[in-house]
PDB file of N, CA and C in Angstrom:
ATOM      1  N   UNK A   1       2.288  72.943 -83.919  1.00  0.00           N
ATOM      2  CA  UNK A   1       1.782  72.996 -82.563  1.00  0.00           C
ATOM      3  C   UNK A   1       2.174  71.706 -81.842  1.00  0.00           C
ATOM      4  N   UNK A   2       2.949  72.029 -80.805  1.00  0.00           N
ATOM      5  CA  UNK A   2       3.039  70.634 -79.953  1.00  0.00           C
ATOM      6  C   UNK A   2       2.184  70.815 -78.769  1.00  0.00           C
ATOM      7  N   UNK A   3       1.897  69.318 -78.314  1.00  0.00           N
ATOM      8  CA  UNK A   3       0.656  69.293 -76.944  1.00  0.00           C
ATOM      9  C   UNK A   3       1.336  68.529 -76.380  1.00  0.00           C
ATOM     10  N   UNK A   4       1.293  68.371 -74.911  1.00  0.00           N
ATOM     11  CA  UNK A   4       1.570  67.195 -73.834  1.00  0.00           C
ATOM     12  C   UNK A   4       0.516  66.982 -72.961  1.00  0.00           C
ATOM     13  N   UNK A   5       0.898  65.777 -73.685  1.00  0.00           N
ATOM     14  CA  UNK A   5      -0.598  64.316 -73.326  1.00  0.00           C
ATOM     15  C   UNK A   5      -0.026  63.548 -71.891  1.00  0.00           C
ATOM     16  N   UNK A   6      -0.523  63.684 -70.675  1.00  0.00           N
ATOM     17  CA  UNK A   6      -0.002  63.483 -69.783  1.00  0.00           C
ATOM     18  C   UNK A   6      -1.229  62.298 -69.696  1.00  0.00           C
ATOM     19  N   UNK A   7      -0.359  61.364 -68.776  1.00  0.00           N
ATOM     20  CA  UNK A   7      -0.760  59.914 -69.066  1.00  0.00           C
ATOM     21  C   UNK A   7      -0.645  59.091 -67.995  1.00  0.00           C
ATOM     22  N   UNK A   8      -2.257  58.939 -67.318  1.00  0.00           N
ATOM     23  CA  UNK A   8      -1.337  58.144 -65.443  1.00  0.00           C
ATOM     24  C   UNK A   8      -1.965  56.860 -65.902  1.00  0.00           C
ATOM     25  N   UNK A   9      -1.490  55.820 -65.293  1.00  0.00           N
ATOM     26  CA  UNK A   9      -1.425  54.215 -65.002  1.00  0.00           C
ATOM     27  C   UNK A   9      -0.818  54.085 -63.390  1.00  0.00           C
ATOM     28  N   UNK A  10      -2.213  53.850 -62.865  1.00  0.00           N
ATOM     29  CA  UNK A  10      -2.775  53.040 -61.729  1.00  0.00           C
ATOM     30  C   UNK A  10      -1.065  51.843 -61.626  1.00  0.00           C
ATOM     31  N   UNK A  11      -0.816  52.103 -60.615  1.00  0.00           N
ATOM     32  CA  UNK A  11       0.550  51.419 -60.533  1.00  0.00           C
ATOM     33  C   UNK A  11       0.150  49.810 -59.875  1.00  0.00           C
ATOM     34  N   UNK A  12      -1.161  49.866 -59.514  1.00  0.00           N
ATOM     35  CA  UNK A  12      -1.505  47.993 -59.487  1.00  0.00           C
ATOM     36  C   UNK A  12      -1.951  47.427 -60.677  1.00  0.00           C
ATOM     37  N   UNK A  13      -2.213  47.966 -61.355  1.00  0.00           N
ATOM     38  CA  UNK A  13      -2.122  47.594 -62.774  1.00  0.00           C
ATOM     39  C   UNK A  13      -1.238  46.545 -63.105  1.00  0.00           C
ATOM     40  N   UNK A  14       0.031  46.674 -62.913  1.00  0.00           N
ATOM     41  CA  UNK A  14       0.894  45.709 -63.275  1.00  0.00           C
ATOM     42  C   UNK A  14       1.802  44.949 -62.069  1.00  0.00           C
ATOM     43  N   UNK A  15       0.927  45.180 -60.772  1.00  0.00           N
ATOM     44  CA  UNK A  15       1.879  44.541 -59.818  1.00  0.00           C
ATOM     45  C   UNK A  15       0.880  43.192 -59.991  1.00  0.00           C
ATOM     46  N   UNK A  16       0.386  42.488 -60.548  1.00  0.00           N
ATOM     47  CA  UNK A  16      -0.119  41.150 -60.640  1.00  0.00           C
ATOM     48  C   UNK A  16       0.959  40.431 -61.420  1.00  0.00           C
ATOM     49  N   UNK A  17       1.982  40.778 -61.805  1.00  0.00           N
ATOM     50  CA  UNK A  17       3.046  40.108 -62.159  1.00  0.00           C
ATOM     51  C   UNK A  17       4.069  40.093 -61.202  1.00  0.00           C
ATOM     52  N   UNK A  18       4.221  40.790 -60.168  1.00  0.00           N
ATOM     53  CA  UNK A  18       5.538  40.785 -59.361  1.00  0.00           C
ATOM     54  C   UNK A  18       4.939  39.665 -58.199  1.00  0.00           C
ATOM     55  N   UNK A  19       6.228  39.098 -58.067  1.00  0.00           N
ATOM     56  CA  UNK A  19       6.563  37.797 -57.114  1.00  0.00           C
ATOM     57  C   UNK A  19       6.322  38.087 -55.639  1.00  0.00           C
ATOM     58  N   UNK A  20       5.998  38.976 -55.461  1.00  0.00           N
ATOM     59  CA  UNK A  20       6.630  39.628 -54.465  1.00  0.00           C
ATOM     60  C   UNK A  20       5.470  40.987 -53.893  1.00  0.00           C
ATOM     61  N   UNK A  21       4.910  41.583 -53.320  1.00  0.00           N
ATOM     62  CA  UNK A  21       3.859  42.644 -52.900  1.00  0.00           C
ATOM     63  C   UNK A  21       4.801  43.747 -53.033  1.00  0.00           C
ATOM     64  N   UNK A  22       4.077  44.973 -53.783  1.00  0.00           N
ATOM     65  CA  UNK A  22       4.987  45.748 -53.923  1.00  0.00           C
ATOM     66  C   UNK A  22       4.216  47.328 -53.579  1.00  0.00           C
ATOM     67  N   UNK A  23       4.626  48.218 -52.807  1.00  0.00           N
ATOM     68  CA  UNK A  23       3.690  49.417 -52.633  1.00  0.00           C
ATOM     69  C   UNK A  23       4.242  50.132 -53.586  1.00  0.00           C
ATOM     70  N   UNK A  24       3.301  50.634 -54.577  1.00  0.00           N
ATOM     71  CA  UNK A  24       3.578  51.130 -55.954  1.00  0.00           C
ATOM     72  C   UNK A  24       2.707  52.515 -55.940  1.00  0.00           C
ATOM     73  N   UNK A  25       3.514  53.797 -56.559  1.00  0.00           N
ATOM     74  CA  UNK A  25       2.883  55.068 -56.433  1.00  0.00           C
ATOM     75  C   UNK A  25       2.350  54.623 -58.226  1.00  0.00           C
ATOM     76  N   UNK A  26       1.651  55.536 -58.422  1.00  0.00           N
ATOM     77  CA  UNK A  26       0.928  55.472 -59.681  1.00  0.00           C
ATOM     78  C   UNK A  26       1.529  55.974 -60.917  1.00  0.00           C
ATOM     79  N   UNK A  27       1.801  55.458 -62.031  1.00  0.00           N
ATOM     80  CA  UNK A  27       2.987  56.058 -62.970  1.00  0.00           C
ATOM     81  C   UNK A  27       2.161  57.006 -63.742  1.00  0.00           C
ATOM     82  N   UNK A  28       3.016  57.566 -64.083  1.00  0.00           N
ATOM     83  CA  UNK A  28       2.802  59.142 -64.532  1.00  0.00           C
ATOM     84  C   UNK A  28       3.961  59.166 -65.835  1.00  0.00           C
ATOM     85  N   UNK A  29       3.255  60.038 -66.716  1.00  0.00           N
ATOM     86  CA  UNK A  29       4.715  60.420 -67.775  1.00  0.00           C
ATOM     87  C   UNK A  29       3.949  61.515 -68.884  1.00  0.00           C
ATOM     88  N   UNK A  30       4.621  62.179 -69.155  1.00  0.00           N
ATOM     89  CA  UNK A  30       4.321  63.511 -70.068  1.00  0.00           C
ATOM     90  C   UNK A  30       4.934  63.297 -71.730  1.00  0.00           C
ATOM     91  N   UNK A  31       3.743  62.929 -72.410  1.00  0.00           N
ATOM     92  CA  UNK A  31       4.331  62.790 -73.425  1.00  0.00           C
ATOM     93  C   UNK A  31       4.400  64.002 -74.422  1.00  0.00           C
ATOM     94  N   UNK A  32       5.201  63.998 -75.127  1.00  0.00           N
ATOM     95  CA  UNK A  32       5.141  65.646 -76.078  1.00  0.00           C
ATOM     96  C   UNK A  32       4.813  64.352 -77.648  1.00  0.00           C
ATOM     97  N   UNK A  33       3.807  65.610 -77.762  1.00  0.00           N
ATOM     98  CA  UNK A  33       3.071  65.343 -79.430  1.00  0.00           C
ATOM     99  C   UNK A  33       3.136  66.480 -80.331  1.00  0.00           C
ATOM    100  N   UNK A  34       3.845  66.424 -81.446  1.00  0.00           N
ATOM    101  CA  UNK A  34       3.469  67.354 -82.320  1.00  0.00           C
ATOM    102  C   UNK A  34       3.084  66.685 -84.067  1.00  0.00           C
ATOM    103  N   UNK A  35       1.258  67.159 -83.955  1.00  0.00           N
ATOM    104  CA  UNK A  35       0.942  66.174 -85.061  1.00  0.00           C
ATOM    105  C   UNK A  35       1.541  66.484 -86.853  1.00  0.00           C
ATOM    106  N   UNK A  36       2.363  67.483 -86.873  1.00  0.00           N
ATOM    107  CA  UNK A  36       3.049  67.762 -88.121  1.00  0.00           C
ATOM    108  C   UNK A  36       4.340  66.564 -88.156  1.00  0.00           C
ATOM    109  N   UNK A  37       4.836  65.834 -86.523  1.00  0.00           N
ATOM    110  CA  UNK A  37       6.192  64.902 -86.745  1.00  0.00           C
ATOM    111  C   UNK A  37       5.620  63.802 -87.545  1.00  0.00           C
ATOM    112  N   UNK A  38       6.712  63.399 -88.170  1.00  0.00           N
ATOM    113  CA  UNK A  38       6.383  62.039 -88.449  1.00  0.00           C
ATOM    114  C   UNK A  38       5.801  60.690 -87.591  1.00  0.00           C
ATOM    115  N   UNK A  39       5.003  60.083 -87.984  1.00  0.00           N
ATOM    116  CA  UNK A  39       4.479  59.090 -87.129  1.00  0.00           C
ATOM    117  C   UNK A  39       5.497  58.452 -86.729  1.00  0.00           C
ATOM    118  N   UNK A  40       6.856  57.739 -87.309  1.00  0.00           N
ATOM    119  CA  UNK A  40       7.546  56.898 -86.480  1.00  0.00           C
ATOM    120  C   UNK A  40       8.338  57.151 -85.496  1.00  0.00           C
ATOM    121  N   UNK A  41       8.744  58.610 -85.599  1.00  0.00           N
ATOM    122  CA  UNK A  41       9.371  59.894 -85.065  1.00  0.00           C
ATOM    123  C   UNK A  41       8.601  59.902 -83.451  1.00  0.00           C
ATOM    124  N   UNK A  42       7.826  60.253 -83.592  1.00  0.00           N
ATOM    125  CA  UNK A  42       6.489  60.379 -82.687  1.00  0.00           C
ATOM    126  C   UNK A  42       6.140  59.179 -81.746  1.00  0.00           C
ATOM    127  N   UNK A  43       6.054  58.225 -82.737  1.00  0.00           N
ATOM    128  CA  UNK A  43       5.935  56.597 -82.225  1.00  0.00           C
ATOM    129  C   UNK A  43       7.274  56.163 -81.355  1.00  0.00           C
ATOM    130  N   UNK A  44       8.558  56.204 -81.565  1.00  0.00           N
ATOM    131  CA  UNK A  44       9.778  56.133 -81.241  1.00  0.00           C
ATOM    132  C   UNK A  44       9.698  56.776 -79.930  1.00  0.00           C
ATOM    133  N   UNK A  45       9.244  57.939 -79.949  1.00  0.00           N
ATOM    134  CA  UNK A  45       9.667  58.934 -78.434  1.00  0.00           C
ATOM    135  C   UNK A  45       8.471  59.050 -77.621  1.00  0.00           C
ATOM    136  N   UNK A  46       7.729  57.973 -78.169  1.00  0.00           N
ATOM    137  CA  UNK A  46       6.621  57.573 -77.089  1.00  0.00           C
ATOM    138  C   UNK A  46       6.510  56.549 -76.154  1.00  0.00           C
ATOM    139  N   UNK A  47       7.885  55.557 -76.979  1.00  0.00           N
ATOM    140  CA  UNK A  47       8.231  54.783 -76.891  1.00  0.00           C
ATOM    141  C   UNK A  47       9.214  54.892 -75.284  1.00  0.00           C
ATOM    142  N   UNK A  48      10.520  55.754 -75.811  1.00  0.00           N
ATOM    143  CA  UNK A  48      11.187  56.209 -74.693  1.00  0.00           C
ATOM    144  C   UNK A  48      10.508  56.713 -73.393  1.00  0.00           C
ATOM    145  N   UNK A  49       9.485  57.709 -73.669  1.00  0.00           N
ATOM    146  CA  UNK A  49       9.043  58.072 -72.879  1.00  0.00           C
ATOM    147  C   UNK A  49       7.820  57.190 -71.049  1.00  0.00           C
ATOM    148  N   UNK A  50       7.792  56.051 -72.626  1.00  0.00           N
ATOM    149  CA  UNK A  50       7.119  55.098 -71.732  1.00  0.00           C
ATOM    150  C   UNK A  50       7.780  54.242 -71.008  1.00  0.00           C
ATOM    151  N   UNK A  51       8.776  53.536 -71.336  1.00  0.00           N
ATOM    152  CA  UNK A  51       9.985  52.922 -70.817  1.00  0.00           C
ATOM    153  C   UNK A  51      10.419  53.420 -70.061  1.00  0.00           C
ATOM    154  N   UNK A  52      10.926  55.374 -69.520  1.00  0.00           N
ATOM    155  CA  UNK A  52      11.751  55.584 -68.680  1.00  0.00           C
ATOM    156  C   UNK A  52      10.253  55.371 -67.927  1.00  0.00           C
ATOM    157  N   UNK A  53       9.019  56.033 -67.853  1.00  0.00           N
ATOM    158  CA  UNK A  53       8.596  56.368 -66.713  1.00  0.00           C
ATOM    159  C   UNK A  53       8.200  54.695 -66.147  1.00  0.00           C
ATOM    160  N   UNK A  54       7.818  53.587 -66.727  1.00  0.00           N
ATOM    161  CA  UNK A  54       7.867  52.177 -66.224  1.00  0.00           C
ATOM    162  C   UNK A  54       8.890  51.735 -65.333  1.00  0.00           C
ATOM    163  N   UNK A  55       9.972  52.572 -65.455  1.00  0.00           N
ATOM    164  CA  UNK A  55      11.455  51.913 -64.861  1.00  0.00           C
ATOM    165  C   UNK A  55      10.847  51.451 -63.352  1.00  0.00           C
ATOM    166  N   UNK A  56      11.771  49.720 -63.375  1.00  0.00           N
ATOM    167  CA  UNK A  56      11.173  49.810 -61.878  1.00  0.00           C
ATOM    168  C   UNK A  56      12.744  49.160 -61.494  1.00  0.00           C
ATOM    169  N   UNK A  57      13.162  49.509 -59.954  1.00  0.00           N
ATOM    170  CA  UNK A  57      14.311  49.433 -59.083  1.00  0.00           C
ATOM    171  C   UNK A  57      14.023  48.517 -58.867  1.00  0.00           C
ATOM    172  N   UNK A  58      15.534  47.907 -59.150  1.00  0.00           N
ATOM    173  CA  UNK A  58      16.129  46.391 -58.524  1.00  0.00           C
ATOM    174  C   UNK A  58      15.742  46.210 -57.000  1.00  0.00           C
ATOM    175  N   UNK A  59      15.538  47.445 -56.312  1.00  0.00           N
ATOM    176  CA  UNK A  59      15.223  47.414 -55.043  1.00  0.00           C
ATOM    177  C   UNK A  59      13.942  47.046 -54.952  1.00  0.00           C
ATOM    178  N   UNK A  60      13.132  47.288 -55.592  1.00  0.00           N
ATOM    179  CA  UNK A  60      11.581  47.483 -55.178  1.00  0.00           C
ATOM    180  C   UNK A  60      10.706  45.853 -55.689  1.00  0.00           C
ATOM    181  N   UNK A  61      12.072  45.316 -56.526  1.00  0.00           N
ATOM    182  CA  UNK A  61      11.359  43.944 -57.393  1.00  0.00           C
ATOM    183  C   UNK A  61      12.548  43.539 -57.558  1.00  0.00           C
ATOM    184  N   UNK A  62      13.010  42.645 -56.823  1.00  0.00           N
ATOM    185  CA  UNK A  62      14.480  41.916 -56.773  1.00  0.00           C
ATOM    186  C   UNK A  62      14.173  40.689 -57.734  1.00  0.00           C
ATOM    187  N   UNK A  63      13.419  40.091 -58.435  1.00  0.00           N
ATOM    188  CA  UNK A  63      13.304  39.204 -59.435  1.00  0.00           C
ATOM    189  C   UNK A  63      13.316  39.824 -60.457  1.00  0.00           C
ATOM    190  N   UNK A  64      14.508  39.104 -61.660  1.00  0.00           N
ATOM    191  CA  UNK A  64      14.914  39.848 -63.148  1.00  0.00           C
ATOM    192  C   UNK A  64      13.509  39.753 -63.882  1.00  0.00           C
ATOM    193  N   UNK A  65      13.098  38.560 -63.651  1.00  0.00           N
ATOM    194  CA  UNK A  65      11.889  38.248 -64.751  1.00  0.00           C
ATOM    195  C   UNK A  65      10.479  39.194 -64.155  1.00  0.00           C
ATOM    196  N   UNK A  66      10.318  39.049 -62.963  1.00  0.00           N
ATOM    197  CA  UNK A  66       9.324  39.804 -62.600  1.00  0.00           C
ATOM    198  C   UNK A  66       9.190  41.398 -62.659  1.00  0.00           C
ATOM    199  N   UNK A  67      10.492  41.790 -62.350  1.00  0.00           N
ATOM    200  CA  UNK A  67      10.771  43.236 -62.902  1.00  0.00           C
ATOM    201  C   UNK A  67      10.577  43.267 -64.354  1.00  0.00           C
ATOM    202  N   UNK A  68      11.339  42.597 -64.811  1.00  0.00           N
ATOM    203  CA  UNK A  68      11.164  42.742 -67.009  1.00  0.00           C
ATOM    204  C   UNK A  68       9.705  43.015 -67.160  1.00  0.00           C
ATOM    205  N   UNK A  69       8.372  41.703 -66.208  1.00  0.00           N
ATOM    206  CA  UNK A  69       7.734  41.789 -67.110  1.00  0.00           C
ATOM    207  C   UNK A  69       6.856  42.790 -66.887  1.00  0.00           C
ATOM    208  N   UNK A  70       6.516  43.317 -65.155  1.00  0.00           N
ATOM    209  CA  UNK A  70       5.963  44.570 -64.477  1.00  0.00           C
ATOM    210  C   UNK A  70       6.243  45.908 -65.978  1.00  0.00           C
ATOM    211  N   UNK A  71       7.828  46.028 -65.945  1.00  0.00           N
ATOM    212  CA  UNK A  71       8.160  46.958 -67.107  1.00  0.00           C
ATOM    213  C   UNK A  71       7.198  47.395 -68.220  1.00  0.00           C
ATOM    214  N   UNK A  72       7.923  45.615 -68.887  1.00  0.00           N
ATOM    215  CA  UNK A  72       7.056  45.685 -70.315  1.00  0.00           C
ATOM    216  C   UNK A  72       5.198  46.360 -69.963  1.00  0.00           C
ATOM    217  N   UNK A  73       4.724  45.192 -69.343  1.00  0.00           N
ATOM    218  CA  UNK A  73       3.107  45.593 -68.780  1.00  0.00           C
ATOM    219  C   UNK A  73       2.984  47.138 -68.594  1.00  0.00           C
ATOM    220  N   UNK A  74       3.469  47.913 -67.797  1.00  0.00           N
ATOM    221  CA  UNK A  74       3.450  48.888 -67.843  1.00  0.00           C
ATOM    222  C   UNK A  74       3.750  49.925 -69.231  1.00  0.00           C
ATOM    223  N   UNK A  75       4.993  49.542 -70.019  1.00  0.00           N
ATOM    224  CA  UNK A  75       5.076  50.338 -71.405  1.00  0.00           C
ATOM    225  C   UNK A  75       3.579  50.200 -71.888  1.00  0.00           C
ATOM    226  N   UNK A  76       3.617  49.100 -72.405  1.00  0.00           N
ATOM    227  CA  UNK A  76       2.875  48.611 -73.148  1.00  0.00           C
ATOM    228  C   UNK A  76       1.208  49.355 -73.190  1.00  0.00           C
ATOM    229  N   UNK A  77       1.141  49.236 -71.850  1.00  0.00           N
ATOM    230  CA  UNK A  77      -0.267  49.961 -71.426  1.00  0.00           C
ATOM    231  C   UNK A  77      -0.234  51.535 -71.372  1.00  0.00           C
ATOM    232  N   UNK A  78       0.641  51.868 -70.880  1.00  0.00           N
ATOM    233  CA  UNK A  78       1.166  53.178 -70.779  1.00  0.00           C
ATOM    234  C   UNK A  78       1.289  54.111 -72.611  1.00  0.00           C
ATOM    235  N   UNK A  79       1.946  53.376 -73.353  1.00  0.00           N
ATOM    236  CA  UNK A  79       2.101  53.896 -74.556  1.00  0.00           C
ATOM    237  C   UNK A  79       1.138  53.397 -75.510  1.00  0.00           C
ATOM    238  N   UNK A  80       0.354  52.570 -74.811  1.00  0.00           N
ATOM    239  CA  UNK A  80      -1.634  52.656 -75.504  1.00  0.00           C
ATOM    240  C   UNK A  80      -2.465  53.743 -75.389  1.00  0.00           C
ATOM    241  N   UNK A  81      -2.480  53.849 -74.003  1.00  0.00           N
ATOM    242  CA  UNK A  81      -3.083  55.285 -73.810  1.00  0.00           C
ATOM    243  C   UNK A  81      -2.644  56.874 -73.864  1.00  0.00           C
ATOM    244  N   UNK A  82      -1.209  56.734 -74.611  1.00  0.00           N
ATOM    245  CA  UNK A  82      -0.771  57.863 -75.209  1.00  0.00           C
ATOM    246  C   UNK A  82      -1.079  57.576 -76.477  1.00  0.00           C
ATOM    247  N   UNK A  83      -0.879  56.748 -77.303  1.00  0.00           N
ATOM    248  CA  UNK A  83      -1.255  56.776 -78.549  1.00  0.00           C
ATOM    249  C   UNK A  83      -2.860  57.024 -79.108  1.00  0.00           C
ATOM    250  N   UNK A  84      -3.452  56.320 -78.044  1.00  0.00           N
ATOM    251  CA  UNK A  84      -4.897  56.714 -77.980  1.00  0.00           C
ATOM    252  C   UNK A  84      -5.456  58.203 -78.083  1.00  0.00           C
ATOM    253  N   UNK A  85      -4.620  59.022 -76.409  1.00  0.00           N
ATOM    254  CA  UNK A  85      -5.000  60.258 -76.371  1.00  0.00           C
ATOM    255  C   UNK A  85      -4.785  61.446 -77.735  1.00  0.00           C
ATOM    256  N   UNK A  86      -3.720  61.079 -78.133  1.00  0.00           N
ATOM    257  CA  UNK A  86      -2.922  62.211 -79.892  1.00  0.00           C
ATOM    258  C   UNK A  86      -5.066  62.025 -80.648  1.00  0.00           C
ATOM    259  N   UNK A  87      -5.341  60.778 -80.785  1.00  0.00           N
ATOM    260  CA  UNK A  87      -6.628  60.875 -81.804  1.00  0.00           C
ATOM    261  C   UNK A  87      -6.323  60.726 -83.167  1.00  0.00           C
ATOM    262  N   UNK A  88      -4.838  60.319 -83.281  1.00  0.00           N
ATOM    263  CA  UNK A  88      -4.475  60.687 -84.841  1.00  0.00           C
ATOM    264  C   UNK A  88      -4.176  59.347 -84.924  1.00  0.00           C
ATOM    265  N   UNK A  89      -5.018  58.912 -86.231  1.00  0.00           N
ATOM    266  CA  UNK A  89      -5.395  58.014 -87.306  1.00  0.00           C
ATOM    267  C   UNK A  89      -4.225  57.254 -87.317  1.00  0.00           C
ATOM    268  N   UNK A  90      -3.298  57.949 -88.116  1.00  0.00           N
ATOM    269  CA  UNK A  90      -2.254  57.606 -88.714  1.00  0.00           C
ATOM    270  C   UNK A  90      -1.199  56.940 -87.475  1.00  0.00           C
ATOM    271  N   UNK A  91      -1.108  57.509 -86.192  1.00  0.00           N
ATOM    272  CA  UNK A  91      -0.324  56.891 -85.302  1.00  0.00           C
ATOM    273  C   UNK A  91      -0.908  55.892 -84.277  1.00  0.00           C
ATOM    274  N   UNK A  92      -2.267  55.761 -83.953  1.00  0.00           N
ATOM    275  CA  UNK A  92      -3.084  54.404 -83.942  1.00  0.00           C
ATOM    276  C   UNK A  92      -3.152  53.519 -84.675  1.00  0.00           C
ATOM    277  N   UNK A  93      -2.885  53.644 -86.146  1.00  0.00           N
ATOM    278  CA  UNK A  93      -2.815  52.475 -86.949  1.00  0.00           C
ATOM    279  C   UNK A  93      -1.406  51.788 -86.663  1.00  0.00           C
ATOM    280  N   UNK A  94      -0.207  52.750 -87.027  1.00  0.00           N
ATOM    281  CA  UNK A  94       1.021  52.353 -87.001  1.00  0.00           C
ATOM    282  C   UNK A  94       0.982  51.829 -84.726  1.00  0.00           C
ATOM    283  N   UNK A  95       0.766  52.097 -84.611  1.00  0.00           N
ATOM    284  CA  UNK A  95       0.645  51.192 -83.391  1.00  0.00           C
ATOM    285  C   UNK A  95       0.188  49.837 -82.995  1.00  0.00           C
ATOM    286  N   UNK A  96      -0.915  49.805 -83.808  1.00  0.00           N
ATOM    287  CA  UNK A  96      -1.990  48.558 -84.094  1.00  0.00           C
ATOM    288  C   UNK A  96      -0.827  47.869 -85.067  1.00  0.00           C
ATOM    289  N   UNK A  97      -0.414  48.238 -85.947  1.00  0.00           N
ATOM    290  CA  UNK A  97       0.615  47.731 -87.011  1.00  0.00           C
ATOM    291  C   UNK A  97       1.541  46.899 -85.681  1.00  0.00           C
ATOM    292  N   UNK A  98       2.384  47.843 -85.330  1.00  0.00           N
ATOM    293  CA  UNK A  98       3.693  47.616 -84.199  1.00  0.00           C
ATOM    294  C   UNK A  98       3.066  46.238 -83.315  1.00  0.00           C
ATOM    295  N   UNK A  99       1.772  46.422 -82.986  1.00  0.00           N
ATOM    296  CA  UNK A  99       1.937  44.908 -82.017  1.00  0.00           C
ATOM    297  C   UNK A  99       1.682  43.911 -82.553  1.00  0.00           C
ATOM    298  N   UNK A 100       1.082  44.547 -83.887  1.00  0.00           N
ATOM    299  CA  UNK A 100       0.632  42.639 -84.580  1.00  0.00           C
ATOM    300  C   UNK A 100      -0.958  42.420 -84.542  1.00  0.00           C
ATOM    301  N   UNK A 101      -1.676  44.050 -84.737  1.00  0.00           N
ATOM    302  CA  UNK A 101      -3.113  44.059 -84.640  1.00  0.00           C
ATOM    303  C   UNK A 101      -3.250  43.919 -86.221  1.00  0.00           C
ATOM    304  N   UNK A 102      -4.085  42.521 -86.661  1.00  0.00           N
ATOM    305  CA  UNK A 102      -4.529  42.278 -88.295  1.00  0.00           C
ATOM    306  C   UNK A 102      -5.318  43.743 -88.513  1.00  0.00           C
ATOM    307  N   UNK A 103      -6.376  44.249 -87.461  1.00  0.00           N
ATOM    308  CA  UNK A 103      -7.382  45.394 -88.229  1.00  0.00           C
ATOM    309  C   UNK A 103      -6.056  46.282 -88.384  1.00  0.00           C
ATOM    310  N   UNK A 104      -5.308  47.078 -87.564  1.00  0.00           N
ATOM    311  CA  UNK A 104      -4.149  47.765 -88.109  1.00  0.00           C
ATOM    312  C   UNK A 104      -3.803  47.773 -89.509  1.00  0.00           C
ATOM    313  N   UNK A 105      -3.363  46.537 -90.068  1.00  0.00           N
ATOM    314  CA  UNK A 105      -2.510  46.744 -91.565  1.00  0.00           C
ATOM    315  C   UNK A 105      -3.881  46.904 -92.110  1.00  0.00           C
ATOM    316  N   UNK A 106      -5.238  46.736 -92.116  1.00  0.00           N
ATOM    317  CA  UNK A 106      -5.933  46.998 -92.958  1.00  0.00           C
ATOM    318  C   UNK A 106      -6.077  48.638 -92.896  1.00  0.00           C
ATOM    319  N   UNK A 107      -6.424  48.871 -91.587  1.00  0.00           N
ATOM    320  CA  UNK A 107      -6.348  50.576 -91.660  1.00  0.00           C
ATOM    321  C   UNK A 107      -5.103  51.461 -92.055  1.00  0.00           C
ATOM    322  N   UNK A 108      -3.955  50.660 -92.137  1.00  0.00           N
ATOM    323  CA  UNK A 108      -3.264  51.301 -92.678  1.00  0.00           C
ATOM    324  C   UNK A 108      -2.767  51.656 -94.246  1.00  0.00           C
ATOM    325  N   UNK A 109      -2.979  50.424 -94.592  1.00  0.00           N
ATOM    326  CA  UNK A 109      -3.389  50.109 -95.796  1.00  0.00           C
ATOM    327  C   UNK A 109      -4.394  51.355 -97.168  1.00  0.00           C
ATOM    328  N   UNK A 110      -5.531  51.477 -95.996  1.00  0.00           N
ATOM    329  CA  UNK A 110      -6.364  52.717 -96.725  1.00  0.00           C
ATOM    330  C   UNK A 110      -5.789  53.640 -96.142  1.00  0.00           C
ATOM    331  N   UNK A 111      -5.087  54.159 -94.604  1.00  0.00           N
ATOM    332  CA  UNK A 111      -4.637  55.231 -95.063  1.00  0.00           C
ATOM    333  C   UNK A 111      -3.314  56.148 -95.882  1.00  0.00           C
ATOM    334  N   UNK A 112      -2.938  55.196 -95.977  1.00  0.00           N
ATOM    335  CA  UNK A 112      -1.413  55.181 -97.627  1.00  0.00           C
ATOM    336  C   UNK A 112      -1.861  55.293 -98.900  1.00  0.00           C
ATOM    337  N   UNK A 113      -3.160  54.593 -99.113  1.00  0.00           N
ATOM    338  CA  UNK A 113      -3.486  55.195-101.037  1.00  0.00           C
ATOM    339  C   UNK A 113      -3.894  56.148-101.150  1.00  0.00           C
TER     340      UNK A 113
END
C-alpha cells in the first residue's frame, strides 16, 4: 500500500534567513510512502522530494548564501514533518540517526536486535 503524505511549510518559516524581504507562497510537496520500501529507499526520496519543493529562484533571493541557507531550512523542516507524518518507527529513528540525534542510535539500536 502506498499513501501520500502531503506536507505544507508556512513559507515565513524560513524567510528569517534571507537578506533581503521576500513575498513567499507557502511550500507544499507530496510525498509518496510505501511502508513495505526500505527505510533508506524511502528516506532518499523524501529527501528529493523535499529539496525540489524548497527550490528557491535566483530571482526571488539574489544572495548565494542566503538562498543555500532559506533551502536547506526549508528541507530540513519540510522532510521532518514528512518523516514524522509515515508514524513508522523505523524511519524516525533512521532520521534522528541522519542528523546526529544521540536518542536516535539508541532507538535504533533496539530496533535491529
Amino acid at each position: 500500500m502506498t499513501r501520500m503524505i502531503k506536507t505544507f511549510l508556512a513559507g515565513a518559516a524560513f524567510t528569517a534567513f534571507a537578506a533581503t524581504a521576500v513575498a513567499e507562497a507557502p511550500v507544499k510537496a507530496d510525498f509518496t510512502y510505501s511502508p513495505t520500501a526500505p527505510v533508506s529507499t524511502t528516506y532518499a526520496a523524501f529527501i528529493d522530494t523535499a529539496k525540489a519543493a524548497c527550490r528557491v529562484s535566483p530571482r526571488e533571493v539574489r544572495q548565494l548564501g542566503a538562498r543555500m541557507r532559506m533551502q536547506e531550512a526549508c528541507t530540513e523542516t519540510l522532510l521532518a514533518k514528512a518523516v514524522a507524518a509515515t508514524r513508522n518507527q523505523s524511519l524516525i529513528a533512521f532520521h534522528g540517526e541522519q542528523i546526529g540525534d544521540p536518542a536516535a542510535r539508541r532507538q535504533m539500536a533496539g530496533l535491529t536486535r
